[in-house]
Protein backbone atom coordinates (compact mmCIF):
# COMPACT_ATOMS: atom_id res chain seq x y z
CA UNK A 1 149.42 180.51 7.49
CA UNK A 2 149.18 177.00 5.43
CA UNK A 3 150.53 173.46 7.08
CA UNK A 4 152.91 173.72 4.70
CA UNK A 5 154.10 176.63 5.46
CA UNK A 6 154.22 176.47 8.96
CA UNK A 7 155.87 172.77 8.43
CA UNK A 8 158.65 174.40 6.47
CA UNK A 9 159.11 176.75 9.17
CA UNK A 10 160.10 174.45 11.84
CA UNK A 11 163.06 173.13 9.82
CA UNK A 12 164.45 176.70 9.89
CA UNK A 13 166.86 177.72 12.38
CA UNK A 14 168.36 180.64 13.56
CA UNK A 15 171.32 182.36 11.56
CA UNK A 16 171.09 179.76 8.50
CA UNK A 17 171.61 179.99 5.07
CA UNK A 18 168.83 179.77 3.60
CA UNK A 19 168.02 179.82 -0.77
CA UNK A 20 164.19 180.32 -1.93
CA UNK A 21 163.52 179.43 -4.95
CA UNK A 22 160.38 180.05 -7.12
CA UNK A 23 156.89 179.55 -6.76
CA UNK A 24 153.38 180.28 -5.05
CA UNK A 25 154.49 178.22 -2.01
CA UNK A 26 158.20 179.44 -2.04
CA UNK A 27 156.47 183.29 -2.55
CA UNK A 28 153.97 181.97 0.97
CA UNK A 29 157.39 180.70 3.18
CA UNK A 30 159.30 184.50 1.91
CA UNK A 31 156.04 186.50 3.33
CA UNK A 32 156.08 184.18 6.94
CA UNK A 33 159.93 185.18 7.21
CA UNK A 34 159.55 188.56 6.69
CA UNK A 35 157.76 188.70 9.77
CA UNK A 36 160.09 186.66 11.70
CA UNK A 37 163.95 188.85 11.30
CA UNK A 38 164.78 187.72 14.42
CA UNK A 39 165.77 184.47 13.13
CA UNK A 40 168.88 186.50 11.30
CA UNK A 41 169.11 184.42 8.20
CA UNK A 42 171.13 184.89 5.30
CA UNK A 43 168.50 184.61 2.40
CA UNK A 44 169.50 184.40 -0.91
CA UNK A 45 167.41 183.44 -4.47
CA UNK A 46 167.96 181.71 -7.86
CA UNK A 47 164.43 183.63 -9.14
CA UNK A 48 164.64 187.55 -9.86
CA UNK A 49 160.31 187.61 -8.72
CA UNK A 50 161.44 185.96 -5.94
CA UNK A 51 163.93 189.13 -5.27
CA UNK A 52 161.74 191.40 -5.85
CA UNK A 53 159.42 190.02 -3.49
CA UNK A 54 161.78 189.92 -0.57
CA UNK A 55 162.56 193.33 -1.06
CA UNK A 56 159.01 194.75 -1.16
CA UNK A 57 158.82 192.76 2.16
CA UNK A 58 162.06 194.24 3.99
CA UNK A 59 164.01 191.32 3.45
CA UNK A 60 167.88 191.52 2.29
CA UNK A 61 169.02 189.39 -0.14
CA UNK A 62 172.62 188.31 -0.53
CA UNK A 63 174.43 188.19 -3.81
CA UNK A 64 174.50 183.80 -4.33
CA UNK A 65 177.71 184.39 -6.41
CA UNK A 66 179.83 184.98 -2.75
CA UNK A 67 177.72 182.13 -1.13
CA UNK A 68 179.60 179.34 -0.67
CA UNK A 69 177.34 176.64 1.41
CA UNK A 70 173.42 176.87 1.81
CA UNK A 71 171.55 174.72 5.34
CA UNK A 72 168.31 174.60 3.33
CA UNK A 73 167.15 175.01 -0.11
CA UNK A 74 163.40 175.83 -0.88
CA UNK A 75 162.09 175.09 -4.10
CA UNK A 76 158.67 174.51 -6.65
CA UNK A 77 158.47 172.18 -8.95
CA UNK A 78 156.50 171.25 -12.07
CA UNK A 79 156.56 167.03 -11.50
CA UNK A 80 158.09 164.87 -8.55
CA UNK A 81 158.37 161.33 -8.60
CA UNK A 82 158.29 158.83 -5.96
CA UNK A 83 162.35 158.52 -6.37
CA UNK A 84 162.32 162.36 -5.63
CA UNK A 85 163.50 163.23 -8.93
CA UNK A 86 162.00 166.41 -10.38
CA UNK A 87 160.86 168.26 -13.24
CA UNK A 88 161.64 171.88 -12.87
CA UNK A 89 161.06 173.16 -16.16
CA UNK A 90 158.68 176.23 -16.56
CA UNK A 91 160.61 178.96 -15.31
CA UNK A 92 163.34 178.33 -17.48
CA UNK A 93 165.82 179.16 -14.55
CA UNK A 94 167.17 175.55 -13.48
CA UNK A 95 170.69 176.05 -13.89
CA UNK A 96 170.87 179.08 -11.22
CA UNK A 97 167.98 176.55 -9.03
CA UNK A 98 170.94 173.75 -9.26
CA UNK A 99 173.59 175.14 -8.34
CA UNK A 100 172.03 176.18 -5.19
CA UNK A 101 170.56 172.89 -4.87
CA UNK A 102 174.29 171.32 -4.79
CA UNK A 103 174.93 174.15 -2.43
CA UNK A 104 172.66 173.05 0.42
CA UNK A 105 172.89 170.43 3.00
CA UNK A 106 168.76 169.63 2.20
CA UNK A 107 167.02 170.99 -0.76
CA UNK A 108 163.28 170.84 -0.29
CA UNK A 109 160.51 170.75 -2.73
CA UNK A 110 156.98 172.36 -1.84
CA UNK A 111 154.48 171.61 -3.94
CA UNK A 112 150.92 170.56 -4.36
CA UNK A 113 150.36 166.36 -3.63
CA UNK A 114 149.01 165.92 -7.04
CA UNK A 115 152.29 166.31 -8.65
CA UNK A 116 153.68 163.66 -7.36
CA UNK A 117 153.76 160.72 -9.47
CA UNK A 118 155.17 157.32 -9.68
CA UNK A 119 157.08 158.75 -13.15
CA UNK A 120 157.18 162.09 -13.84
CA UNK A 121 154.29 163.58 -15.81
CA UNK A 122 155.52 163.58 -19.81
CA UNK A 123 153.08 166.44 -19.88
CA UNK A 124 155.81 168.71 -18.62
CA UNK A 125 158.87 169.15 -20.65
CA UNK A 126 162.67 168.22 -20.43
CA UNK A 127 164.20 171.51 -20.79
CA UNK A 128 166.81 172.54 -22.10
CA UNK A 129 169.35 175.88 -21.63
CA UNK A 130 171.42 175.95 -25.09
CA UNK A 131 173.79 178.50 -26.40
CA UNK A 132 172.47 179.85 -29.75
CA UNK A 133 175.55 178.35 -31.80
CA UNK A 134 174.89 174.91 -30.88
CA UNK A 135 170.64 175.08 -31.57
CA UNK A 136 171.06 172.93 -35.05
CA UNK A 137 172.85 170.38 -33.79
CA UNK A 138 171.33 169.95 -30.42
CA UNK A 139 168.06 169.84 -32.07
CA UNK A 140 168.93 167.13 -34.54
CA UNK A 141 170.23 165.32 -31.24
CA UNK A 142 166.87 165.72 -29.68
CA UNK A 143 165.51 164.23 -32.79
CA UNK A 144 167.50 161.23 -32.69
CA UNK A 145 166.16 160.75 -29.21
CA UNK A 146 162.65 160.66 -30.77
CA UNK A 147 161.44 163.42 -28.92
CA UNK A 148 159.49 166.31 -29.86
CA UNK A 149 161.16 170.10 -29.22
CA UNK A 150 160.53 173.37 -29.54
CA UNK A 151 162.09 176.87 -28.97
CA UNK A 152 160.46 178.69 -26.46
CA UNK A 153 158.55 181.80 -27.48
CA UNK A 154 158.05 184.95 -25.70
CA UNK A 155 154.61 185.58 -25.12
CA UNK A 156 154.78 189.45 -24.91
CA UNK A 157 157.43 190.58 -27.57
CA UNK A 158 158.22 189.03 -30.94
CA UNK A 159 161.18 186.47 -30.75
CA UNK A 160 162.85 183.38 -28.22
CA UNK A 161 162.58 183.45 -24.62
CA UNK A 162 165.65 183.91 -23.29
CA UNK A 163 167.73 182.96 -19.87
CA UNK A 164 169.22 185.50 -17.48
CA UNK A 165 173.02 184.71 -19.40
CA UNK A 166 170.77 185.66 -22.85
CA UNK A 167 170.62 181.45 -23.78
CA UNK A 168 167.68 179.56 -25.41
CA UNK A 169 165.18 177.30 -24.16
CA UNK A 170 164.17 174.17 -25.94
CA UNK A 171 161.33 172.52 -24.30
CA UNK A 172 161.94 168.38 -25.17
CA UNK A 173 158.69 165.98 -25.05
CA UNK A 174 157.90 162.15 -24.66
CA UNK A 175 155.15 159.82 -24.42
CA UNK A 176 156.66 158.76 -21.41
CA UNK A 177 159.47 159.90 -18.98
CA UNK A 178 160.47 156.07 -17.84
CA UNK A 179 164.17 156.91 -19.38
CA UNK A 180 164.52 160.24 -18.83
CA UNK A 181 167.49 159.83 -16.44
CA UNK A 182 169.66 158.05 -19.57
CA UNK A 183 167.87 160.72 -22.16
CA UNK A 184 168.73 163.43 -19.73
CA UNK A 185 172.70 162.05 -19.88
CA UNK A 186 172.69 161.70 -23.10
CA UNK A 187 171.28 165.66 -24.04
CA UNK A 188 173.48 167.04 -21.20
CA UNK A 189 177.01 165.97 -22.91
CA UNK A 190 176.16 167.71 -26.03
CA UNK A 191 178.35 170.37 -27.42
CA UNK A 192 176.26 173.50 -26.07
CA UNK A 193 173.84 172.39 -23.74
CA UNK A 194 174.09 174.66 -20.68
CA UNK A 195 171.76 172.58 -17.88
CA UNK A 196 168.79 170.59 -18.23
CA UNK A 197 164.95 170.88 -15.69
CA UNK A 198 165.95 167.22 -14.88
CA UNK A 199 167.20 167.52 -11.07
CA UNK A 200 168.27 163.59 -10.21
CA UNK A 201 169.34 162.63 -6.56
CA UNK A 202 169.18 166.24 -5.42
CA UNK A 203 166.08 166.84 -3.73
CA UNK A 204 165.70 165.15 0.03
CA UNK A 205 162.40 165.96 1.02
CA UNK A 206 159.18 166.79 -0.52
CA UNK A 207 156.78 168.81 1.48
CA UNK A 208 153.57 168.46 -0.53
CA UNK A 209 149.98 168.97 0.81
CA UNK A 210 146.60 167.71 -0.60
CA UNK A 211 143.20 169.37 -1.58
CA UNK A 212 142.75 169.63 2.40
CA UNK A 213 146.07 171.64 3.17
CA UNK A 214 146.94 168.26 4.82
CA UNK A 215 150.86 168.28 4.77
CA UNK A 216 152.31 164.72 3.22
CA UNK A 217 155.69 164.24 2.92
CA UNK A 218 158.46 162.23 1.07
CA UNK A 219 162.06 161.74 1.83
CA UNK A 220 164.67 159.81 -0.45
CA UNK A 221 164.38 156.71 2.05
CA UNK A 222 160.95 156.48 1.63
């Protein structure tokens, strides 16, 4: 078992609520619980591989629509800043990932140290969840922003990657992400946009680890 792992562990409690979100690290903590049902949690997940990796472990997973308050709130991410703001963009699930976010008394972030940054890393995208109806104009919005979009592809059938409630994803570049937070408000009231990968003054600690397995971590005080 990783540092990081067994970190996460000791902030776990017995008959909690607990959300696990997605991720290689998120995938590790699911595979150290399964061995430990005598803590009696109540697990639940935004992520559908996540799911299906609790069940091919024994673990029961609770239906999130009748879950009204979450202890803790495991997570990956794609970029962290020193503010704790994140980047959570790749999966293409952040809307489901939020709401359990605002559902939990902590929401932590495991990840590798070397995504932490001072500013996020413009190398990973602002993304967006849009309803089909509303891609022309929210594009030409994105536009005015001067960033660069794109619709995201599927990789294994011809057409647009699409979100569990059958939305688009438009994936939203800049040189930099120094004004994301007032880009991020600005994309978020348009007509159609669902959620955004931006999470802002959500996450309150970040368990990361280094190239050692050396566990570092960051809290919103810090």
């Amino acid at each position: 078992m990783t540092p990081i792992i067994k970190r996460a562990l000791t902030l776990i409690k017995p008959n909690m609520n607990i959300s696990l979100g997605g991720g290689s690290n998120v995938a590790n903590l699911a595979n150290a619980l399964a061995a430990k049902p005598d803590l009696n949690l109540t697990i639940c997940t935004p992520s559908e591989l996540t799911r299906s990796l609790c069940e091919s472990l024994g673990i029961t997973v609770a239906d999130s629509n009748k879950i009204k308050h979450l202890d803790l709130a495991f997570d990956g991410c794609d970029s962290l800043d020193i503010n704790l703001n994140a980047l959570k963009s790749n999966g293409g699930i952040h809307l489901f990932e939020k709401i359990n976010a605002e559902l939990a008394d902590r929401y932590i972030i495991l990840a590798p140290l070397q995504r932490v940054t001072k500013l996020l890393n413009p190398e990973v995208p602002l993304t967006l969840e849009i309803v089909d109806a509303a891609k022309i104009t929210v594009l030409q919005q994105i536009e005015k922003l001067n960033l660069k979009s794109s619709i995201r592809m599927a990789n294994d059938i011809a057409g647009y990657v699409r979100t569990p409630l059958g939305n688009l994803l438009v994936d939203c570049y800049s040189s930099d992400w120094s004004n994301i937070s007032e880009i991020n408000s600005v994309i978020s009231q348009q007509n159609g946009v669902i959620a955004t990968s931006f999470f802002e003054n959500l996450v309150t600690l970040g368990l990361t680890f280094d190239e050692n397995g050396k566990v570092h971590e960051f809290r919103k005080e810090d």
